[in-house]
PDB file of N, CA and C in Angstrom:
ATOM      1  N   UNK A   1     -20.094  14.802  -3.995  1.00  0.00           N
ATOM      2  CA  UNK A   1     -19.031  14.186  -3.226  1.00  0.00           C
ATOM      3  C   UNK A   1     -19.608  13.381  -2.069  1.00  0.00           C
ATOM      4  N   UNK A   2     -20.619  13.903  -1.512  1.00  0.00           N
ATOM      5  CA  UNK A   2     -21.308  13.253  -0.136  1.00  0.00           C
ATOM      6  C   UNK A   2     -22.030  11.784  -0.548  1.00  0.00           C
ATOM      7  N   UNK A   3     -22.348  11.822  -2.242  1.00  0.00           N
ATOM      8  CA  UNK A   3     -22.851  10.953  -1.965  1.00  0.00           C
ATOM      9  C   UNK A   3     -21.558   9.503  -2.535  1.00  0.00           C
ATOM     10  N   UNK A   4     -20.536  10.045  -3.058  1.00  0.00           N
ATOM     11  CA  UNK A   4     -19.689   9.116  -3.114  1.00  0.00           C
ATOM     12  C   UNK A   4     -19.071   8.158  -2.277  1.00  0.00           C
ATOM     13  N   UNK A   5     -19.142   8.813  -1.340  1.00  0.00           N
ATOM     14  CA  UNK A   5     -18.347   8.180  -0.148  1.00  0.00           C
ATOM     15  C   UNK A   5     -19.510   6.996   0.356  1.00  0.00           C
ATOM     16  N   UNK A   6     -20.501   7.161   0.505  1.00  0.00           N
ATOM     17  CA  UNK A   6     -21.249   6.244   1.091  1.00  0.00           C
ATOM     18  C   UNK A   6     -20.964   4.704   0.060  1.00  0.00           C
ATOM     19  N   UNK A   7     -21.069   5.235  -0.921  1.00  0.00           N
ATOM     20  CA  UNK A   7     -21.364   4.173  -2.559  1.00  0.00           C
ATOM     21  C   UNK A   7     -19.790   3.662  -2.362  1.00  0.00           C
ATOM     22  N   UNK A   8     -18.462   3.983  -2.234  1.00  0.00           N
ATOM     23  CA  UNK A   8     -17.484   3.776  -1.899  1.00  0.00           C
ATOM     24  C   UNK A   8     -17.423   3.118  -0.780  1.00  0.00           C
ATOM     25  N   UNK A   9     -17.980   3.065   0.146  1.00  0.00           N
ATOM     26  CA  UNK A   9     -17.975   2.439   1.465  1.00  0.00           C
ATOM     27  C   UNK A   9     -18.433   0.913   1.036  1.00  0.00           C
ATOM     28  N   UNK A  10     -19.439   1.049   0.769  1.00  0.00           N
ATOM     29  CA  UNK A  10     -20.435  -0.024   0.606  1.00  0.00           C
ATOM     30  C   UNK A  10     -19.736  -0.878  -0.819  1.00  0.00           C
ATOM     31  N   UNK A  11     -18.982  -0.691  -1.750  1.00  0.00           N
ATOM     32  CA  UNK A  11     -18.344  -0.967  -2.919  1.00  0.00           C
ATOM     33  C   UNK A  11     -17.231  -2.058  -1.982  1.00  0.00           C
ATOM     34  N   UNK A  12     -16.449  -1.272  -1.348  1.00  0.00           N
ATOM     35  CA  UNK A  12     -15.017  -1.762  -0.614  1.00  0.00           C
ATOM     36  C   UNK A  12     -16.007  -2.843   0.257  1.00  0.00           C
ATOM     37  N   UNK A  13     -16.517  -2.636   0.946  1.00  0.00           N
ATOM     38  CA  UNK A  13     -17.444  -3.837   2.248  1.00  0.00           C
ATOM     39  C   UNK A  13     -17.975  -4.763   1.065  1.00  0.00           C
ATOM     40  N   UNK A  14     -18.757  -4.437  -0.241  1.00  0.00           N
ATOM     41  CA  UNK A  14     -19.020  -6.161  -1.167  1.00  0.00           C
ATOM     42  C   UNK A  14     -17.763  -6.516  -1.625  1.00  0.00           C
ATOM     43  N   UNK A  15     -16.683  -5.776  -2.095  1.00  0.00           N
ATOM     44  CA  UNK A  15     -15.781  -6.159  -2.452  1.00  0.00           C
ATOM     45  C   UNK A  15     -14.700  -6.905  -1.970  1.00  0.00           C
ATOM     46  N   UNK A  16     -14.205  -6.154  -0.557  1.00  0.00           N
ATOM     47  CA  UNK A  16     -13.263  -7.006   0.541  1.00  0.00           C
ATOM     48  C   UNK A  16     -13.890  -7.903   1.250  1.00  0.00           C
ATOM     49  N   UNK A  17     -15.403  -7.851   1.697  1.00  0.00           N
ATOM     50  CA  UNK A  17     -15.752  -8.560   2.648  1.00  0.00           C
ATOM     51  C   UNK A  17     -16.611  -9.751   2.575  1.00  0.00           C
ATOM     52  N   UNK A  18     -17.826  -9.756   3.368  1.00  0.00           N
ATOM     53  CA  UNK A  18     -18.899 -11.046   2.637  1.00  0.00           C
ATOM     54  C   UNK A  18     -18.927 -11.951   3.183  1.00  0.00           C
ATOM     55  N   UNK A  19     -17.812 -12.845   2.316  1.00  0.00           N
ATOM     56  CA  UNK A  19     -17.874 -14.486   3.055  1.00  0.00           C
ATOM     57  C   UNK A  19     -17.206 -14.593   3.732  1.00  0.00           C
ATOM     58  N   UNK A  20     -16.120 -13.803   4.171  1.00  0.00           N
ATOM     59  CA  UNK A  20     -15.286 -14.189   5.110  1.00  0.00           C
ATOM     60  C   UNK A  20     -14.039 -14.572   4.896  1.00  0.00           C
ATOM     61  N   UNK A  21     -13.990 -15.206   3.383  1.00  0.00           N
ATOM     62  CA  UNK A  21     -12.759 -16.222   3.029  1.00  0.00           C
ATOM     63  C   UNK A  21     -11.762 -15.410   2.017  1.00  0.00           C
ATOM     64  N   UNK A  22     -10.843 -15.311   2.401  1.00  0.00           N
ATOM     65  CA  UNK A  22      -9.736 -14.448   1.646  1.00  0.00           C
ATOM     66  C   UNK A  22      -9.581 -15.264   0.298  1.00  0.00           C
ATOM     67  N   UNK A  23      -9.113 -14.458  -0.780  1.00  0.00           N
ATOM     68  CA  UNK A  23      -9.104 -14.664  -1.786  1.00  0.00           C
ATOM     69  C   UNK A  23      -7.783 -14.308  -2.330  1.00  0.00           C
ATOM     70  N   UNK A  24      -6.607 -15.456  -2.890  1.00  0.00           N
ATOM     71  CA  UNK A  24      -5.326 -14.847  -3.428  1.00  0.00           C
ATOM     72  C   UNK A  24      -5.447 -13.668  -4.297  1.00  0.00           C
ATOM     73  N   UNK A  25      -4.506 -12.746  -4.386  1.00  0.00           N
ATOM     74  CA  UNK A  25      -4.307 -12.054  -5.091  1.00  0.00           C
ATOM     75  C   UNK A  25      -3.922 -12.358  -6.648  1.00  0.00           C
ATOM     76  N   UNK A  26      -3.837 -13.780  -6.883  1.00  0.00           N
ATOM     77  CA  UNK A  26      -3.394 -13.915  -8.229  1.00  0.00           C
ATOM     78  C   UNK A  26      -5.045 -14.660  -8.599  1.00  0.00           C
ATOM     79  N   UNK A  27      -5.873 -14.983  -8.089  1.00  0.00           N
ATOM     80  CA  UNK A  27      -7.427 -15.023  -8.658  1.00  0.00           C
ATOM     81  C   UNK A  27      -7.976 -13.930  -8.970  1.00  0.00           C
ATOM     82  N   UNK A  28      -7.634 -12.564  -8.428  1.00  0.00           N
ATOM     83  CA  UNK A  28      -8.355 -11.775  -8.321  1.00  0.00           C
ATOM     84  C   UNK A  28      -8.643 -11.172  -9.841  1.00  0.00           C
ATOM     85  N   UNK A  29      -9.750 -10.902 -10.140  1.00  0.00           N
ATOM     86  CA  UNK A  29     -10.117 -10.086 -11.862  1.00  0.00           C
ATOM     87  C   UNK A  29      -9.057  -8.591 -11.918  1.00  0.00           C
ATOM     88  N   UNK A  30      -8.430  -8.871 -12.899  1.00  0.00           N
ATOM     89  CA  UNK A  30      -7.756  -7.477 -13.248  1.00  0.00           C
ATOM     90  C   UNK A  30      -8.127  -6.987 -14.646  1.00  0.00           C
ATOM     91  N   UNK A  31      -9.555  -6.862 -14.970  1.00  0.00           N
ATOM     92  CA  UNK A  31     -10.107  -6.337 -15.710  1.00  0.00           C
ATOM     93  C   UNK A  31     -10.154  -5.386 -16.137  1.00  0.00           C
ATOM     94  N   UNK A  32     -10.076  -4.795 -14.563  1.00  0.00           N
ATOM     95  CA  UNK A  32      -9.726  -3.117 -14.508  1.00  0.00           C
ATOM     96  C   UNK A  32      -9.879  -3.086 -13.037  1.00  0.00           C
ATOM     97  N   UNK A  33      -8.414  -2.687 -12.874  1.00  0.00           N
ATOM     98  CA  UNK A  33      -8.196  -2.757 -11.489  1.00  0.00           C
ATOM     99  C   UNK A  33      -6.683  -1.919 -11.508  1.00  0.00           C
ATOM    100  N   UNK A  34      -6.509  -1.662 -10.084  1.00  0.00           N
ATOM    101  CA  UNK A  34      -5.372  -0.912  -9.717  1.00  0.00           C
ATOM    102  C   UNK A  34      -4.715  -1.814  -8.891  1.00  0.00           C
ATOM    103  N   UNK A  35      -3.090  -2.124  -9.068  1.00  0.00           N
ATOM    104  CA  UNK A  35      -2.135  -3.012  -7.930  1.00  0.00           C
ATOM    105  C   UNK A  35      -1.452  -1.794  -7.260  1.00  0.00           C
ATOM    106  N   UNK A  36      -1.675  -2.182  -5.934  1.00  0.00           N
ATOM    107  CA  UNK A  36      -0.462  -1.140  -4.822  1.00  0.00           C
ATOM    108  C   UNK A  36       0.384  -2.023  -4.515  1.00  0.00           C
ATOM    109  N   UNK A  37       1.613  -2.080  -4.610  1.00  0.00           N
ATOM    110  CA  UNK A  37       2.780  -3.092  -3.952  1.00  0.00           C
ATOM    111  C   UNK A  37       3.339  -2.221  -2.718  1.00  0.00           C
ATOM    112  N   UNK A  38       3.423  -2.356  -1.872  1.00  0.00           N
ATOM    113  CA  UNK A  38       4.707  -1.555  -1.001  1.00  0.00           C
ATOM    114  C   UNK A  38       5.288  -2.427  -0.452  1.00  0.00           C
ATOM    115  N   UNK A  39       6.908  -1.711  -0.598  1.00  0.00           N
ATOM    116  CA  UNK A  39       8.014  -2.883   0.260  1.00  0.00           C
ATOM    117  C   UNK A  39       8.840  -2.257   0.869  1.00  0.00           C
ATOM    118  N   UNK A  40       9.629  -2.865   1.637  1.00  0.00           N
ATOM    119  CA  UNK A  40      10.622  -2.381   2.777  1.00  0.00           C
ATOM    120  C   UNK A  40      12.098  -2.645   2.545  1.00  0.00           C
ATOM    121  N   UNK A  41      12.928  -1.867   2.050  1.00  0.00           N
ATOM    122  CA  UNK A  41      14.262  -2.831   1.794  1.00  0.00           C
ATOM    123  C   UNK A  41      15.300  -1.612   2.970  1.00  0.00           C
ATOM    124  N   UNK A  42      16.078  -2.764   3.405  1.00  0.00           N
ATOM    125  CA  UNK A  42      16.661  -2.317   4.516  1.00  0.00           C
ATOM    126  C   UNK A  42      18.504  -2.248   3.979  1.00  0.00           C
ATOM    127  N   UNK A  43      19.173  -1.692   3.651  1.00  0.00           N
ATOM    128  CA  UNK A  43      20.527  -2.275   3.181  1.00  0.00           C
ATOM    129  C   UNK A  43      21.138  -0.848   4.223  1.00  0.00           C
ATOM    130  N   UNK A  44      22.202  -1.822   5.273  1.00  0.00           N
ATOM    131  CA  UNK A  44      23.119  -1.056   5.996  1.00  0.00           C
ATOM    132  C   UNK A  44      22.177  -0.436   7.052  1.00  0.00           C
ATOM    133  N   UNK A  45      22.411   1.305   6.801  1.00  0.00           N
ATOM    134  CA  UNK A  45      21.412   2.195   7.833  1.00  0.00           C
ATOM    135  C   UNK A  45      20.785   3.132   7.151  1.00  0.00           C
ATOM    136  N   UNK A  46      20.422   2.586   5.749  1.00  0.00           N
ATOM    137  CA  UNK A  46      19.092   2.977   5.195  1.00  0.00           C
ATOM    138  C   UNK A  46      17.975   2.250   4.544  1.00  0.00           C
ATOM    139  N   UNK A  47      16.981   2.863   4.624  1.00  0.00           N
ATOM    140  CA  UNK A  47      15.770   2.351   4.527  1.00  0.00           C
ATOM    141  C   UNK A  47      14.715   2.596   3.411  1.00  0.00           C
ATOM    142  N   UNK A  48      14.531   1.656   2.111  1.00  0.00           N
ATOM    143  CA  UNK A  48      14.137   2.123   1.098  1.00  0.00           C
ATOM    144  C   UNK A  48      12.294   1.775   0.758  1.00  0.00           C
ATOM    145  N   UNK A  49      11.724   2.422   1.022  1.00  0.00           N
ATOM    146  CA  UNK A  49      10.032   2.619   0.975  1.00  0.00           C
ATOM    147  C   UNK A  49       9.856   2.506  -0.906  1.00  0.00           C
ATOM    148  N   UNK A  50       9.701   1.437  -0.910  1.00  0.00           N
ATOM    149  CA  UNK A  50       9.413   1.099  -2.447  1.00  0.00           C
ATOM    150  C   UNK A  50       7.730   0.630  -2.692  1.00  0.00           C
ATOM    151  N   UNK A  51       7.371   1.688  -3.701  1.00  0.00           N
ATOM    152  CA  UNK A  51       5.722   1.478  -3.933  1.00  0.00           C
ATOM    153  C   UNK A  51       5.554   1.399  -5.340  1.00  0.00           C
ATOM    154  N   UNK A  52       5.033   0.672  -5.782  1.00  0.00           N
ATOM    155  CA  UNK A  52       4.798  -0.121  -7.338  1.00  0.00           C
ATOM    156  C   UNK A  52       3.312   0.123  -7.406  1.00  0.00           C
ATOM    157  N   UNK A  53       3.097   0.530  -8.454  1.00  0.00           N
ATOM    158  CA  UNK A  53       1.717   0.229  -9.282  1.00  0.00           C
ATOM    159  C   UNK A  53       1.507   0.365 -10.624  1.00  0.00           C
ATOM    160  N   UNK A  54       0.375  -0.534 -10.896  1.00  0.00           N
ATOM    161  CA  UNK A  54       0.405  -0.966 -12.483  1.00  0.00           C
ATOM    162  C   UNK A  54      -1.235  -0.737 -12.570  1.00  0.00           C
ATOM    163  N   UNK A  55      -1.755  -0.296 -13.499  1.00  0.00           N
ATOM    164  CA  UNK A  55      -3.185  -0.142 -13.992  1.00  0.00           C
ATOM    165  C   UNK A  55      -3.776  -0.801 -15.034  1.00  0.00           C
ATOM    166  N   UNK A  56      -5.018  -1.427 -14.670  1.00  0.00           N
ATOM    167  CA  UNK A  56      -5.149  -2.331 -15.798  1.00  0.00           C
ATOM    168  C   UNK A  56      -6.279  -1.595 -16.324  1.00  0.00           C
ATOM    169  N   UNK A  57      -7.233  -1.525 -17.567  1.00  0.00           N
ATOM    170  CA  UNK A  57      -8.120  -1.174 -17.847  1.00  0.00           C
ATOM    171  C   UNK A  57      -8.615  -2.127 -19.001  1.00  0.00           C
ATOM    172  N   UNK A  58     -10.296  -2.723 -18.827  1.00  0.00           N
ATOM    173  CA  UNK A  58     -10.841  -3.472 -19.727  1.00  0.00           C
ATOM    174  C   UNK A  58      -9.589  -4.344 -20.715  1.00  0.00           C
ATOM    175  N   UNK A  59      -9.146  -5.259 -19.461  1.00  0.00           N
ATOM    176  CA  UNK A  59      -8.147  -6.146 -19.403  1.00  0.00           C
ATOM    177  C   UNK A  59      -6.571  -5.935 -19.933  1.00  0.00           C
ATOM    178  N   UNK A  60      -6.604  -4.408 -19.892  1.00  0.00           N
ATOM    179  CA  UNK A  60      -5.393  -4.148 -20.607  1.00  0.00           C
ATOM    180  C   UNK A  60      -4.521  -3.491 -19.695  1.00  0.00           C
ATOM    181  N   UNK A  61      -2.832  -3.835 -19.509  1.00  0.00           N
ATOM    182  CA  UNK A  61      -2.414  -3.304 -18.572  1.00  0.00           C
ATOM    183  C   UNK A  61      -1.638  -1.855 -19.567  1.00  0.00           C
ATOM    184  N   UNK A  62      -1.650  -0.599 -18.666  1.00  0.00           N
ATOM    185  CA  UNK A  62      -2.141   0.833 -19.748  1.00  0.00           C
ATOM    186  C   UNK A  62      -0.683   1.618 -19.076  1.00  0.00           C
ATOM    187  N   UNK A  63      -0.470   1.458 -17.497  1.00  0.00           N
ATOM    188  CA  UNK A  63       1.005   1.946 -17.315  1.00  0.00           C
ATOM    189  C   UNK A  63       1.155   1.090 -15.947  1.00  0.00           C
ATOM    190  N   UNK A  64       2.232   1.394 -15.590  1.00  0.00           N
ATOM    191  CA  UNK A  64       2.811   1.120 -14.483  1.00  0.00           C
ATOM    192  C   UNK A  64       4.231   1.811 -13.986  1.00  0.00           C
ATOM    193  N   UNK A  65       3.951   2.127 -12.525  1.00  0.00           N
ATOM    194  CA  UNK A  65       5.016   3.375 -11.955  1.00  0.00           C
ATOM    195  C   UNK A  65       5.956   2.403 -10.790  1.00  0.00           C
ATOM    196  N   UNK A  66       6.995   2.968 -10.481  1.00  0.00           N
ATOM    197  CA  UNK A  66       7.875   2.705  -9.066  1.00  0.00           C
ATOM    198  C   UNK A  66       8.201   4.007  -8.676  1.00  0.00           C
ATOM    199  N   UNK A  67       7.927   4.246  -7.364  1.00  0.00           N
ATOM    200  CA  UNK A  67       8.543   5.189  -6.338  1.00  0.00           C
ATOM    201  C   UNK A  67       8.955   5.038  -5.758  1.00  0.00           C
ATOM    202  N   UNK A  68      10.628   5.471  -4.777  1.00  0.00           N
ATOM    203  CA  UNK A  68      11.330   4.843  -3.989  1.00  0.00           C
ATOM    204  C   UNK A  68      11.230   5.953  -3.314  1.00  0.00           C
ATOM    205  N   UNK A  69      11.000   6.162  -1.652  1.00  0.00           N
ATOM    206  CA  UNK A  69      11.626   7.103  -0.937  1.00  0.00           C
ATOM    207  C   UNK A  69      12.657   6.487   0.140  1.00  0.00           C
ATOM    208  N   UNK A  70      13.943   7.514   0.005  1.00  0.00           N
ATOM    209  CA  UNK A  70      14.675   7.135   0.934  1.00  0.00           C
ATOM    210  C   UNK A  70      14.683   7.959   2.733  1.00  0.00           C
ATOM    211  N   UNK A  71      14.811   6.714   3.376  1.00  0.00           N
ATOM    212  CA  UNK A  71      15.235   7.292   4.828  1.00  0.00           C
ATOM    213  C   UNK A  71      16.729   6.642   5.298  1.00  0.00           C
ATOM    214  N   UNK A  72      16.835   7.149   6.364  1.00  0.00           N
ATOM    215  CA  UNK A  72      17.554   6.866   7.665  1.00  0.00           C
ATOM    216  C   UNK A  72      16.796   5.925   8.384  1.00  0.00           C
ATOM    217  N   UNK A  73      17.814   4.324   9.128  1.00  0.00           N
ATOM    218  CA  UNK A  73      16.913   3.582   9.400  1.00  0.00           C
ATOM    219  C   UNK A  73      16.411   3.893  11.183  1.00  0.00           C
ATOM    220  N   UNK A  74      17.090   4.281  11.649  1.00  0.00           N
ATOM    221  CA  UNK A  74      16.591   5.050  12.727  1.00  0.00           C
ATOM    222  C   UNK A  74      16.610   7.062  12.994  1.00  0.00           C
ATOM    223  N   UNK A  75      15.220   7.368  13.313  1.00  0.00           N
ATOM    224  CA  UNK A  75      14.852   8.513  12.718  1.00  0.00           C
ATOM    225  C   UNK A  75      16.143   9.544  14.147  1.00  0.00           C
ATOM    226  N   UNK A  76      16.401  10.967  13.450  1.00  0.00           N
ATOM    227  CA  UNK A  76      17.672  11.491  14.449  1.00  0.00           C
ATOM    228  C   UNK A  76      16.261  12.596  15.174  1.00  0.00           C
ATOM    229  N   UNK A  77      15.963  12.499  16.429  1.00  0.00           N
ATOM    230  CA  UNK A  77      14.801  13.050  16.983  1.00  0.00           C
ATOM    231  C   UNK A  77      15.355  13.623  18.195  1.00  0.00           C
ATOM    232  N   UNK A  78      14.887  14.148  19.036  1.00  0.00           N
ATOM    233  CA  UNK A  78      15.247  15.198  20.681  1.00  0.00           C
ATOM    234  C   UNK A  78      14.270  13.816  21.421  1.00  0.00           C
ATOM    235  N   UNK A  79      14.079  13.027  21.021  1.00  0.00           N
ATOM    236  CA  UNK A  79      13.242  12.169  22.273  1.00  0.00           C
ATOM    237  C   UNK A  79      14.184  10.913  22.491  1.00  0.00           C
ATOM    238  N   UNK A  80      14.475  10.993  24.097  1.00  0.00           N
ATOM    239  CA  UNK A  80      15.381   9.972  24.549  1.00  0.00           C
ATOM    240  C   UNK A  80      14.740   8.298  23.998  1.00  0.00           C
ATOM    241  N   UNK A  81      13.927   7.937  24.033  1.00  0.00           N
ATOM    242  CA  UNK A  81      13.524   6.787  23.779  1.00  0.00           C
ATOM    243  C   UNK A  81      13.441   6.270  21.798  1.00  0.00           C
ATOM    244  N   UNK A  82      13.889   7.534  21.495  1.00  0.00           N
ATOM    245  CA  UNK A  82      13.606   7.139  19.590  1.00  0.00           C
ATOM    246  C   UNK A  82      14.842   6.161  19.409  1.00  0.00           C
ATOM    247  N   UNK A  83      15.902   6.148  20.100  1.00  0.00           N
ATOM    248  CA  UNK A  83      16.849   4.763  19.758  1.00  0.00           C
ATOM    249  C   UNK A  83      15.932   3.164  19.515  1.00  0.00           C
ATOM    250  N   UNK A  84      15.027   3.533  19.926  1.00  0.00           N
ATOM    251  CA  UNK A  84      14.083   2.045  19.575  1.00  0.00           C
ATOM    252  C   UNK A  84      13.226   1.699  18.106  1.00  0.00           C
ATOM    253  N   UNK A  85      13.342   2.744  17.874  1.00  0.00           N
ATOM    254  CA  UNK A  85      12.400   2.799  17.115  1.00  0.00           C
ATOM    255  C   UNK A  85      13.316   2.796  15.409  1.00  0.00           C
ATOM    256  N   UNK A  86      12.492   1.747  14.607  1.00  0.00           N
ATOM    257  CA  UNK A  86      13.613   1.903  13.395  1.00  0.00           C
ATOM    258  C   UNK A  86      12.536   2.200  12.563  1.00  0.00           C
ATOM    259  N   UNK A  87      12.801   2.479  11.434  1.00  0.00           N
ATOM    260  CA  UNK A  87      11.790   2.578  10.336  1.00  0.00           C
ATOM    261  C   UNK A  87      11.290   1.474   9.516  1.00  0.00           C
ATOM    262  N   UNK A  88      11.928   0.405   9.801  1.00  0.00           N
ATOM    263  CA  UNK A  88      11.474  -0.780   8.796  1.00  0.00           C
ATOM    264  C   UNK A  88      11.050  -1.396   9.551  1.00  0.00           C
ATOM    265  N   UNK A  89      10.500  -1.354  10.675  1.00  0.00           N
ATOM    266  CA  UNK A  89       9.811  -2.232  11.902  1.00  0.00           C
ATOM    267  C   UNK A  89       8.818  -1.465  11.689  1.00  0.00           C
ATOM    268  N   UNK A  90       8.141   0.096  12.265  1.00  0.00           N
ATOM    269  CA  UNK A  90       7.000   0.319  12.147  1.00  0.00           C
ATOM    270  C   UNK A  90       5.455   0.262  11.035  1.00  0.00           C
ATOM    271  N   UNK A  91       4.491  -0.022  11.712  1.00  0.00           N
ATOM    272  CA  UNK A  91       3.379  -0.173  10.698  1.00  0.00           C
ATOM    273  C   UNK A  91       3.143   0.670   9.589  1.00  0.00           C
ATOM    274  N   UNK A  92       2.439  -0.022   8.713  1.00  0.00           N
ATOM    275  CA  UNK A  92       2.292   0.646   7.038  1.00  0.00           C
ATOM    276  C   UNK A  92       0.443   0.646   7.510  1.00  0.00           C
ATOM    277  N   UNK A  93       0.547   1.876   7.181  1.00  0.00           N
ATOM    278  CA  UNK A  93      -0.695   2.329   7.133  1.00  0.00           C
ATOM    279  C   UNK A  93      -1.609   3.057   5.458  1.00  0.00           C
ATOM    280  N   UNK A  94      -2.460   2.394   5.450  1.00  0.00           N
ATOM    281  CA  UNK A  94      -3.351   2.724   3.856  1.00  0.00           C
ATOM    282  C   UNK A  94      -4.307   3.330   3.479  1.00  0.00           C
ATOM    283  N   UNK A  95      -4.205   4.688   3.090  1.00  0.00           N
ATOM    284  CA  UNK A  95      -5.710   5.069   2.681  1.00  0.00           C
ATOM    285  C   UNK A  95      -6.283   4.924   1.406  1.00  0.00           C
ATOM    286  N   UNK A  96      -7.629   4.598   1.268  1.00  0.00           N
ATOM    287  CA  UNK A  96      -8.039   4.342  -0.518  1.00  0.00           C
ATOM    288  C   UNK A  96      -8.744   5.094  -0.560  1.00  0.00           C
ATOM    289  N   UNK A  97      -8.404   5.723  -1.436  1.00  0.00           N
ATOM    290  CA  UNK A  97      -9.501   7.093  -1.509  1.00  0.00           C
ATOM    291  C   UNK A  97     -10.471   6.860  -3.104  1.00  0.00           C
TER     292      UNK A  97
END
């Protein structure tokens, strides 16, 4: 495991990084590759966390899933200041494991 992570590090840094110059997502090789979609749909005063993915393998696409979780678009909390705070405004955060 210890030594994965390093080889993973260094995989993601040749892969995302380099030249500097972003690259569309519709150039990109899906040879064999994994798509994460996440989206935000807001209707009324709820808030729908929609995450898509499709798997490709040696150019073949093999499945593809949707998960929806639902919220409330502002969270019901004991802290006077959470009236600010909505759920489809705050940051999306990503881990790749």
């Amino acid at each position: 495991m210890k030594k994965t992570i390093p080889f993973l590090v260094l995989t993601l840094m040749v892969s995302c990084g380099g030249s500097g110059e972003e690259q569309p997502l519709e150039n990109l090789d899906k040879k064999s590759a994994r798509e994460v979609t996440l989206t935000t749909v807001t209707k009324g005063d709820t808030v729908y966390h929609i995450t898509k993915q499709t798997i490709w393998v040696n150019g073949e696409k093999i499945t593809s899933q949707t998960d929806t979780l639902t919220t409330t678009l502002a969270p019901k909390t004991w802290a006077t200041d959470s009236t600010s705070v909505k759920l489809n405004e705050i940051p999306i955060y990503v881990t790749v494991q």
